[in-house]
Protein backbone atom coordinates (compact mmCIF):
# COMPACT_ATOMS: atom_id res chain seq x y z
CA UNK A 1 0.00 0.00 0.00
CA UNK A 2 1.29 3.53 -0.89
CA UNK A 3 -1.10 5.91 -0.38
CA UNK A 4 -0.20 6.73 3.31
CA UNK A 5 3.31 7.94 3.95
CA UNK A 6 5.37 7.71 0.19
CA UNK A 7 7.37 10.29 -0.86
CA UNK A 8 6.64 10.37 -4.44
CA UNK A 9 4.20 13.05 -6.05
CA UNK A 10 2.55 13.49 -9.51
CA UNK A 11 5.09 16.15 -11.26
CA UNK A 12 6.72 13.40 -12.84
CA UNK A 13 3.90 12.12 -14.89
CA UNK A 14 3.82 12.44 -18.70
CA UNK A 15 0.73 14.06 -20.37
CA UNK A 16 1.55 13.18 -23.96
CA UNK A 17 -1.54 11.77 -25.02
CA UNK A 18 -3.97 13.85 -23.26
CA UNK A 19 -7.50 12.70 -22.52
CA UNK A 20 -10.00 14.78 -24.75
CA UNK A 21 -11.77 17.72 -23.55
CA UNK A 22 -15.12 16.07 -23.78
CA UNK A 23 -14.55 12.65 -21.65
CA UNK A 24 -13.92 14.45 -19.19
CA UNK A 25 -15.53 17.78 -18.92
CA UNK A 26 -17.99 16.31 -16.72
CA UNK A 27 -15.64 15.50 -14.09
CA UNK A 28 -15.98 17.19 -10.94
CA UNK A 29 -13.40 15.84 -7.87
CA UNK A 30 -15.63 14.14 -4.93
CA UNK A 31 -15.32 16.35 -2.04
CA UNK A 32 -13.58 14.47 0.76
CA UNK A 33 -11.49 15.48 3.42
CA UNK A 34 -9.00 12.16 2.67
CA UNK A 35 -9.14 13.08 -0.95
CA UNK A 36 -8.25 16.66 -0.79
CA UNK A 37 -5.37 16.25 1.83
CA UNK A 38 -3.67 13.51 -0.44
CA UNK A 39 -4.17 15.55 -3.53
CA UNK A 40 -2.60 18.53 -1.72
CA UNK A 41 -0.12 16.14 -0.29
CA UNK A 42 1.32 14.80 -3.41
CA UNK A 43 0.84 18.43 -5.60
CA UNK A 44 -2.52 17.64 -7.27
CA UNK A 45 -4.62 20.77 -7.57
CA UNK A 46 -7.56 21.85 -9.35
CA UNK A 47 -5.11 22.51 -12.51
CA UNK A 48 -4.03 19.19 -12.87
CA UNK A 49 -5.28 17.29 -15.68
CA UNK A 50 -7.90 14.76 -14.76
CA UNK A 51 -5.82 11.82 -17.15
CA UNK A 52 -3.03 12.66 -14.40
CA UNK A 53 -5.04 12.55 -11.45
CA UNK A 54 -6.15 9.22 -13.04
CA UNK A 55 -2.66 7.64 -13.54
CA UNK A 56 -1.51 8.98 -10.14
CA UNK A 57 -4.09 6.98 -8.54
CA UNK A 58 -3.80 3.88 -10.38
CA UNK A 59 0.18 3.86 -9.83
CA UNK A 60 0.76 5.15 -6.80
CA UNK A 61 -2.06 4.60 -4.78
CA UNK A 62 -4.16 2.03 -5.47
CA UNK A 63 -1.46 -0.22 -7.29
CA UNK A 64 -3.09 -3.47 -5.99
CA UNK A 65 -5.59 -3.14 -8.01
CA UNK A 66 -6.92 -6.55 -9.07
CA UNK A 67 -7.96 -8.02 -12.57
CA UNK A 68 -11.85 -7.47 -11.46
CA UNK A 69 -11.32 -4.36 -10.24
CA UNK A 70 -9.61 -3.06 -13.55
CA UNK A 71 -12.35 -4.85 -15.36
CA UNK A 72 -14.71 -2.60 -13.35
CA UNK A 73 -12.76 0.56 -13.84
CA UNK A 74 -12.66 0.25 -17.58
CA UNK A 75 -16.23 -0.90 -18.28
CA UNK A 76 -17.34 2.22 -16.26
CA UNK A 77 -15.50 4.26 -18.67
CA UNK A 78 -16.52 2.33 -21.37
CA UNK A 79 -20.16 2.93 -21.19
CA UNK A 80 -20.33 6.48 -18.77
CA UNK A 81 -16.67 8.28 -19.55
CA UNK A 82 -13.64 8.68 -18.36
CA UNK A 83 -15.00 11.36 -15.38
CA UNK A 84 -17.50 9.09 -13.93
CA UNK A 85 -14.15 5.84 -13.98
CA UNK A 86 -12.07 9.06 -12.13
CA UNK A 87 -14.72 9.36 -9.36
CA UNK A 88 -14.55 5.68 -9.32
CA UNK A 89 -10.74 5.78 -8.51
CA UNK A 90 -11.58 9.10 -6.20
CA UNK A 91 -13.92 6.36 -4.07
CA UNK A 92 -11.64 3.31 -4.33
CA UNK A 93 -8.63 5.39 -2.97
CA UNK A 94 -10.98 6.64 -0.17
CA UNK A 95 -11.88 3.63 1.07
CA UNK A 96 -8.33 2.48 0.76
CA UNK A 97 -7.05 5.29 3.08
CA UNK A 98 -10.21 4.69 5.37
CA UNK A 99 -9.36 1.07 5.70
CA UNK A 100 -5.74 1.99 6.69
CA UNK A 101 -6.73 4.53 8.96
CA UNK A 102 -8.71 1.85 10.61
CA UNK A 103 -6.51 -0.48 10.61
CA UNK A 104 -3.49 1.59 12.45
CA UNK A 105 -5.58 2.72 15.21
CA UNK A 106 -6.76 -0.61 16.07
């Protein structure tokens, strides 16, 4: 698990084949407290791309990801967009941190 406590952050990700404007204009970040302080954590603001925000999450955070889960990921933006499979992410790496947070304090 990486999301709590790794020293990477997002500047070092590549946007050379940029997510059109239209799969994702309807993507608005879920507002959550563990969301906001790990994108402010790691340098993600409300300038950075939402194809970033999307790798950064798949690499770095949630990089256990299983083959069902992927399946999931990519049939949700398959059939709603990209911005609905990047809220997906958004509550996957929630529940992540939650379950961590959990965890550590017994």
């Amino acid at each position: 698990m990486v999301a709590i406590g790794y020293s990477k952050d997002a500047s070092h990700y590549s946007d050379e084949n940029p997510w059109l404007t239209h799969e994702v204009e309807g993507y608005k970040q879920l507002e959550d407290p563990k969301l906001t302080v790990l994108y402010e954590k790691y340098g993600i603001t409300n300038k950075t791309p939402p194809q970033i925000r999307a790798e950064f999450l798949m690499r770095d955070v949630l990089d256990e990801l299983d083959a069902i889960q992927l399946d999931a990921i990519y049939r949700v933006a398959a059939t709603k967009g990209r911005h609905h499979a990047l809220n997906l992410l958004e509550k996957m790496a929630i529940s992540q941190i939650s379950f961590h947070e959990r965890r550590a304090n017994g």
